[in-house]
Protein backbone atom coordinates (compact mmCIF):
# COMPACT_ATOMS: atom_id res chain seq x y z
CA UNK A 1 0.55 37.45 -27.46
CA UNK A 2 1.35 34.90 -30.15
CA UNK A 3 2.00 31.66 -29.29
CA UNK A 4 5.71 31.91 -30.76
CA UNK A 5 6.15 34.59 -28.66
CA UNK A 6 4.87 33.18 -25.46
CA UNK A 7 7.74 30.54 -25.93
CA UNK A 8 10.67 32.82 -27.28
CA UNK A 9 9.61 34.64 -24.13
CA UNK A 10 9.93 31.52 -21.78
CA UNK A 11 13.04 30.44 -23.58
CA UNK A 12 14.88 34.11 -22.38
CA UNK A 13 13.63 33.34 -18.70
CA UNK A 14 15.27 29.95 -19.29
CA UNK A 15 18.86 31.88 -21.07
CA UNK A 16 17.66 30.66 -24.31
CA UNK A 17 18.53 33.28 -26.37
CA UNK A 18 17.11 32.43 -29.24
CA UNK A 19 13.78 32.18 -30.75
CA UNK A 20 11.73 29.09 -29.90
CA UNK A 21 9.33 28.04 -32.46
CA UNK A 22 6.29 27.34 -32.17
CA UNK A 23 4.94 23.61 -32.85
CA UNK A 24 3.27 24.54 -35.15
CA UNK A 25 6.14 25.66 -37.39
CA UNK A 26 7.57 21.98 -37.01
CA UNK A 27 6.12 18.12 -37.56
CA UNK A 28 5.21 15.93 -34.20
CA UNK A 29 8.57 14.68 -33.17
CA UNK A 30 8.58 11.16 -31.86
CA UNK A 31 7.52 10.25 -28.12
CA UNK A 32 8.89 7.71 -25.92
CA UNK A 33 5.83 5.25 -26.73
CA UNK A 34 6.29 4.04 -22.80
CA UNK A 35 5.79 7.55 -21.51
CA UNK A 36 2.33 7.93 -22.98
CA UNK A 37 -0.89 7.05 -22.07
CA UNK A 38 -2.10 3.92 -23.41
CA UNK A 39 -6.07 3.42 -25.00
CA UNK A 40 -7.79 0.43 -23.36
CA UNK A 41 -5.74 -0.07 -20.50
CA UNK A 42 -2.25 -0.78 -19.65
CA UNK A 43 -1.68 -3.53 -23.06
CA UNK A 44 -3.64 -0.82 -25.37
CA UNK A 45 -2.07 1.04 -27.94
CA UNK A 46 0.14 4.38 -27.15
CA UNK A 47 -1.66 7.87 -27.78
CA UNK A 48 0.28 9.73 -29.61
CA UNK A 49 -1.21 13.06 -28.96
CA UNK A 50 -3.55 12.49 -25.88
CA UNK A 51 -6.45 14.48 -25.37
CA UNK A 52 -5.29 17.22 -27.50
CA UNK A 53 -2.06 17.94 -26.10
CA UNK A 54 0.42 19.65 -28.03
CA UNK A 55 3.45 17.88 -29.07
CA UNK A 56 6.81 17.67 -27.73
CA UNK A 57 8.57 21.52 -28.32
CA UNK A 58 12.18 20.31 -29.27
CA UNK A 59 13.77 23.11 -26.41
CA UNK A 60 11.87 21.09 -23.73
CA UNK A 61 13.96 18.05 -24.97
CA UNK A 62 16.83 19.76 -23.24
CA UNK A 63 15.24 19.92 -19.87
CA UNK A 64 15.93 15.74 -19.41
CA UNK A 65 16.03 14.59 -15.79
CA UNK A 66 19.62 13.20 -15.25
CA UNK A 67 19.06 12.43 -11.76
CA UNK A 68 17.01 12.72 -8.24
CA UNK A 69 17.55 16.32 -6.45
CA UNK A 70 17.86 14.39 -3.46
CA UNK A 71 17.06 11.36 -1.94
CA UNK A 72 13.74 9.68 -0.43
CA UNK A 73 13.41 7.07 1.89
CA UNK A 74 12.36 3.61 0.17
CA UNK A 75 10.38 0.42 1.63
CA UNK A 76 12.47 -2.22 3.13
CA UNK A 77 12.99 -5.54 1.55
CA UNK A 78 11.23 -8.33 3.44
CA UNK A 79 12.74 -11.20 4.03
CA UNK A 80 11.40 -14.63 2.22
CA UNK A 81 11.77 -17.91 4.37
CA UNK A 82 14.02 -20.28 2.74
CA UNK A 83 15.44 -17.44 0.23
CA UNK A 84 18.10 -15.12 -0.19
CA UNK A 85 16.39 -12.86 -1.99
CA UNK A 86 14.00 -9.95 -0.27
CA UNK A 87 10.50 -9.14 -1.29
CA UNK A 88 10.32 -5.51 -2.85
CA UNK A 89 7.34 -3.55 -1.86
CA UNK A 90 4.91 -2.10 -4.09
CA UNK A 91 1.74 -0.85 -2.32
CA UNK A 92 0.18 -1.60 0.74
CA UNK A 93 -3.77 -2.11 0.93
CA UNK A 94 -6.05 -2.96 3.62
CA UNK A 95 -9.43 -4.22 4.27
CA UNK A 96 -11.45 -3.06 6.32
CA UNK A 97 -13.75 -4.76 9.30
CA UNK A 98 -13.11 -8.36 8.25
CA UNK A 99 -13.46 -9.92 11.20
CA UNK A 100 -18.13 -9.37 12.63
CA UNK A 101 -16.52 -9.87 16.04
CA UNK A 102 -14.00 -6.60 16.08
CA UNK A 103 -16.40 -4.81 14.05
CA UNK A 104 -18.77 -4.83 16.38
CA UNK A 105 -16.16 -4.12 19.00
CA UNK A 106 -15.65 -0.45 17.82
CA UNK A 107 -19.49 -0.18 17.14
CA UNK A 108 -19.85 -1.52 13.25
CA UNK A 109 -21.63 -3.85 11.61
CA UNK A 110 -20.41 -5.92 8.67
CA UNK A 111 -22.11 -6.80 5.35
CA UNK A 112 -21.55 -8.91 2.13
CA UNK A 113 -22.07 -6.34 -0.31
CA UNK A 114 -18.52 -5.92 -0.90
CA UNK A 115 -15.03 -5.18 1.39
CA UNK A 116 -13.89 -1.82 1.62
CA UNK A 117 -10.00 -0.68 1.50
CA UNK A 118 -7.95 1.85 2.98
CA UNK A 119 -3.92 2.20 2.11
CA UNK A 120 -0.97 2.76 3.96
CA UNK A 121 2.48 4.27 2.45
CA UNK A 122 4.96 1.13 1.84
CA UNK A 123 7.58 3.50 3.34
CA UNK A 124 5.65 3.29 6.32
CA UNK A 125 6.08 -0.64 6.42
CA UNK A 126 8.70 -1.69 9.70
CA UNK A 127 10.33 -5.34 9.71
CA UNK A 128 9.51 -7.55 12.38
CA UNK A 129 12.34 -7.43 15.54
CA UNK A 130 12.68 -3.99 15.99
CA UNK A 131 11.10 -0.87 17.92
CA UNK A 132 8.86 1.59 16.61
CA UNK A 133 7.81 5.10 18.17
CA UNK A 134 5.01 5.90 19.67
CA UNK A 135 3.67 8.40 16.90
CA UNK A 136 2.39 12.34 17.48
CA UNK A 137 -0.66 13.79 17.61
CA UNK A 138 -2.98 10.58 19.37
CA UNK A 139 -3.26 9.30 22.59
CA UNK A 140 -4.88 6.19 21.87
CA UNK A 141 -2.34 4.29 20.20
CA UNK A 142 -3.79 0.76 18.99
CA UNK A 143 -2.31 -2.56 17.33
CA UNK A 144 -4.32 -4.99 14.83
CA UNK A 145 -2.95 -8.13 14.18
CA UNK A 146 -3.35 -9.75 10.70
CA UNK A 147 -2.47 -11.84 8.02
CA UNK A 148 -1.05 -10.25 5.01
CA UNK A 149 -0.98 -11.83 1.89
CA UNK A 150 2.28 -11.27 -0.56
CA UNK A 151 1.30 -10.90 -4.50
CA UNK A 152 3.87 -12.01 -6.61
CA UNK A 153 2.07 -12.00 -10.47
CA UNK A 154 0.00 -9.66 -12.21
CA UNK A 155 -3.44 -9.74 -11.87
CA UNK A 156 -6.60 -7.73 -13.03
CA UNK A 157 -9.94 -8.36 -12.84
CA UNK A 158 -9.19 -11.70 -12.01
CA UNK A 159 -12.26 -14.39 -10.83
CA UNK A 160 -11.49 -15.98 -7.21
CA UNK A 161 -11.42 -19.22 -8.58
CA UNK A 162 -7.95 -17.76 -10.35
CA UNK A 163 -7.18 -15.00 -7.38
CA UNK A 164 -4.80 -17.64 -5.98
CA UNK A 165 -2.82 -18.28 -8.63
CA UNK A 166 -1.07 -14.43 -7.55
CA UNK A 167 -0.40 -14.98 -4.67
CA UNK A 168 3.70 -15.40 -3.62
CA UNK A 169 3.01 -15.73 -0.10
CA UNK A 170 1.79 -14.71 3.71
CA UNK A 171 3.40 -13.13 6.78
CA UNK A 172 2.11 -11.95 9.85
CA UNK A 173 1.28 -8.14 10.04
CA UNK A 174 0.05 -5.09 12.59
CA UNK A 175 -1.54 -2.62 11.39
CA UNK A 176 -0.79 0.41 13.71
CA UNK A 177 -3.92 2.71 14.66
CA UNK A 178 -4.51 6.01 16.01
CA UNK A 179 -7.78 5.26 16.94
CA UNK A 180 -9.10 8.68 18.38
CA UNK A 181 -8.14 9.93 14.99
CA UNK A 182 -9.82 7.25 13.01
CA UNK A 183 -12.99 7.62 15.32
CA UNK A 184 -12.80 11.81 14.95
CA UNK A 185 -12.54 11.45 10.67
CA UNK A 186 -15.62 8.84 11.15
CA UNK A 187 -17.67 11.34 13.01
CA UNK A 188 -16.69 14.09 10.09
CA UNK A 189 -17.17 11.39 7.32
CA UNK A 190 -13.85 12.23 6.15
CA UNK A 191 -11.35 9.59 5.24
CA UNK A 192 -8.93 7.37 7.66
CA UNK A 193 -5.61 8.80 6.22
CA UNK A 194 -4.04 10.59 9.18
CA UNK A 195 -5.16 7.52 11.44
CA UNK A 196 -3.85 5.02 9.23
CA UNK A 197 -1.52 5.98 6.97
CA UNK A 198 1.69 7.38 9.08
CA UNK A 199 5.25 6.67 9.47
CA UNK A 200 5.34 3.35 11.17
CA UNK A 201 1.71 2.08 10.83
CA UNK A 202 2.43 -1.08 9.36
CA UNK A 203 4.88 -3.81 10.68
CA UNK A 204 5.34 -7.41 8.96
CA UNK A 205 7.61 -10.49 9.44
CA UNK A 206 9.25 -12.76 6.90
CA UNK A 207 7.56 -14.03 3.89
CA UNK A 208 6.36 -18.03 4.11
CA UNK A 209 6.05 -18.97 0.13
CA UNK A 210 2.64 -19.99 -1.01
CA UNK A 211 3.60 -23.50 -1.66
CA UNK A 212 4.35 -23.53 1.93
CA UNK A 213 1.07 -22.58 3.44
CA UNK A 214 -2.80 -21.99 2.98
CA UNK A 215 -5.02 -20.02 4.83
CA UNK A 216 -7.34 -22.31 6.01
CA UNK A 217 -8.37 -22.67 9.93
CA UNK A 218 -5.65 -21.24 11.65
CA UNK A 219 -5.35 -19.66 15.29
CA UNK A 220 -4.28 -15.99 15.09
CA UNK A 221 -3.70 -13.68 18.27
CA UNK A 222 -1.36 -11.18 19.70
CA UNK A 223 0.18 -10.91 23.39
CA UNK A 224 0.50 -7.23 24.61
CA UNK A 225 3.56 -7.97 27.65
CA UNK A 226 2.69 -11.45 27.62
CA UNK A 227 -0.93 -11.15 28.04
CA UNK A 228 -3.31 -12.11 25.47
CA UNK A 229 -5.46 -9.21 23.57
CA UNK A 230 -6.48 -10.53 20.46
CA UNK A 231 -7.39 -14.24 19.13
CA UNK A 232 -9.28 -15.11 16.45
CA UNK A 233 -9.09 -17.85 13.48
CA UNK A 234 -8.19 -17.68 9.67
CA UNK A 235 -12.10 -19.33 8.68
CA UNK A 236 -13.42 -16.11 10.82
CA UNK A 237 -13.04 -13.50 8.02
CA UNK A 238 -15.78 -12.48 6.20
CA UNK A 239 -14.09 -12.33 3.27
CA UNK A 240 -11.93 -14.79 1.91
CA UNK A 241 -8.14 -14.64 0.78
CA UNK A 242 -9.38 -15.14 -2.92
CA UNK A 243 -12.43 -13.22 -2.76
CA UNK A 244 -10.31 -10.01 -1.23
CA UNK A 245 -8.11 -10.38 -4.31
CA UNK A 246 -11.03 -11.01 -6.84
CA UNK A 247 -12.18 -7.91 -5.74
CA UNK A 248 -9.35 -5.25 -5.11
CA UNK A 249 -8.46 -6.82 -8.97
CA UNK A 250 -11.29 -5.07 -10.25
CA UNK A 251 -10.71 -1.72 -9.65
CA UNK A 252 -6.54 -2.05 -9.46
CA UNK A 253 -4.00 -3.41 -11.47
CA UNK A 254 -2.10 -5.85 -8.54
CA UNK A 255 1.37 -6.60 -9.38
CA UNK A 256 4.18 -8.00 -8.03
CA UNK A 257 5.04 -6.14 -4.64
CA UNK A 258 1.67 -5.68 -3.41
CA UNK A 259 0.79 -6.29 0.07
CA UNK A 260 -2.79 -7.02 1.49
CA UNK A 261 -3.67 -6.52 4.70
CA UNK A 262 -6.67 -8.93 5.53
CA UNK A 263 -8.42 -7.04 8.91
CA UNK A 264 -8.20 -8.00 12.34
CA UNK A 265 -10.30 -10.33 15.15
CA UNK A 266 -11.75 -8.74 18.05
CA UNK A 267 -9.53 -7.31 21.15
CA UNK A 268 -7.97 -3.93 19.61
CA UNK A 269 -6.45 -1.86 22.37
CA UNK A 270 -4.09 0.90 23.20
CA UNK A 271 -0.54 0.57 23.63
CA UNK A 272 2.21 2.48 25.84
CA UNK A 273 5.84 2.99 25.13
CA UNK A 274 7.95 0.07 26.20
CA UNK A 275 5.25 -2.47 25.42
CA UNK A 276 6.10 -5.40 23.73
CA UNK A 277 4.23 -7.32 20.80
CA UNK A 278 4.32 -10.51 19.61
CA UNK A 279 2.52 -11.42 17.02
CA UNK A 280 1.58 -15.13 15.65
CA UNK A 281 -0.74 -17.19 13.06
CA UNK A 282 -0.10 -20.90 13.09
CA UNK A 283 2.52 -21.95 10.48
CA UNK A 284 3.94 -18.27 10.07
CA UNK A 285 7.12 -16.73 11.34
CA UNK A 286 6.05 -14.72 14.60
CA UNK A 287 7.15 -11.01 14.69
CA UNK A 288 7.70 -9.16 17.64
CA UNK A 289 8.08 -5.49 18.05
CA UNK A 290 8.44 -3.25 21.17
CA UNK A 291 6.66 0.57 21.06
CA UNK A 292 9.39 3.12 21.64
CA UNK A 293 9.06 6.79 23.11
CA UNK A 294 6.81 9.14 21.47
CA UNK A 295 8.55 10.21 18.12
């Protein structure tokens, strides 16, 4: 069938009734230039007609999203100490087995090649205070304490001697586990997502500005009903605040919103409902958190 047909035809199904040209009977019209792709990155030049695309068909104009069909849940604003303004969230990443001494906890060993990163969906991301729920489909529910830096300026492909000069802030963090999953997808060598990357998986407290504090030598731990699990120092990770950034720069464009998730010392465990956390790294705002019934 002609192409003109094709779109007279598509133009009846959407009551239409009348013939729809073909873009070829008409010039290019003009194109939002920040809708389209862009050549040599994000500050490039727009592409008017990327790979071969046809242009804009002046009926499809008339198909404009007005507004959501419903509505989504959204990341919480995190508090900032000393501000009244929240931190909007972004993304969140994570690095993986930062720490030799929980790494070779769960049976891994750790190298200086270069970190590795998993996500987790900012929607997932629970302030510090409250309760979360023991989440379906584990039974070996674990918590990973960590410090999580803030980004608060564009940067790409950034050297670590400039890595810092992003960076808004810290908080304390957990990064929630379901560890039987995580260990099943390792055995498959299949990726982490349904271990990591679930509602509730990641908890933070307020913001402390940059200016404020530097990672450095600095106690970290976590107390599981007042016992001690985990303890470890700042100077422990094998990979440094800058040098994570440095890195996760070169293959993402970090902007403002951006969460990192450093990794966590030794002394992972499981967790019951009605256990409370507290969380701490010298100079931070603790958080605290309680695990709820299974959701």
């Amino acid at each position: 069938m002609p192409y003109g047909q094709v779109n007279a035809a598509a133009a009846v199904l959407l009551h239409v009734w009348r013939y729809v040209p073909s873009p070829f009977d008409h010039s290019t019209l003009p194109i939002k230039p920040d809708a389209l792709p862009r050549s040599g990155g994000y500050d490039g030049d727009p592409v008017i007609n990327p790979g071969g695309l046809e242009p804009i068909n002046p009926e499809r104009m008339s198909l404009s999203v007005t507004r959501p069909l419903f509505s989504v849940p959204t990341a919480p604003l995190v508090p900032i100490q000393g501000r009244q303004e929240g931190f909007p969230i972004h993304r969140i990443f994570c690095v993986g087995r930062n720490y030799a001494a929980h790494a070779a906890e769960l049976g891994n060993t750790v190298d200086r090649v270069a970190p590795f990163y998993f996500t987790k969906p900012p929607t997932g991301l629970v302030l510090d205070g409250g309760s979360i729920a023991y989440p379906p489909g584990t039974e070996d529910y674990h918590h990973e304490i960590e410090l999580v830096i803030a980004i608060g300026a564009p940067a790409f492909k950034v050297s670590a001697e400039d890595a810092m000069k992003a960076v808004f802030g810290y908080a304390v963090g957990l990064d929630m586990t379901r560890r039987d999953l995580q260990n099943a997808m390792k055995e498959k060598q299949r990726p982490w997502d349904i271990a990591k990357a679930f509602e509730e998986s990641a908890v933070i407290g307020p913001i402390t500005p940059a200016a404020d504090f530097a990672p450095a030598e600095q106690r970290i731990s976590l107390r599981v009903n007042d016992a001690l699990r985990q303890e470890g120092h700042l100077n422990e990770m094998v990979w440094s605040v800058p040098e994570m950034i440095s890195h996760l720069s070169r293959y993402y464009h970090l902007t403002p919103g951006d969460l990192i998730y450093t990794g966590t010392p030794s002394g992972v465990g499981a967790l019951q409902p009605g256990d409370r956390l507290v969380g701490a790294v010298d100079g931070l705002s603790p958080i605290t958190v309680t695990i709820g019934p299974a959701g």
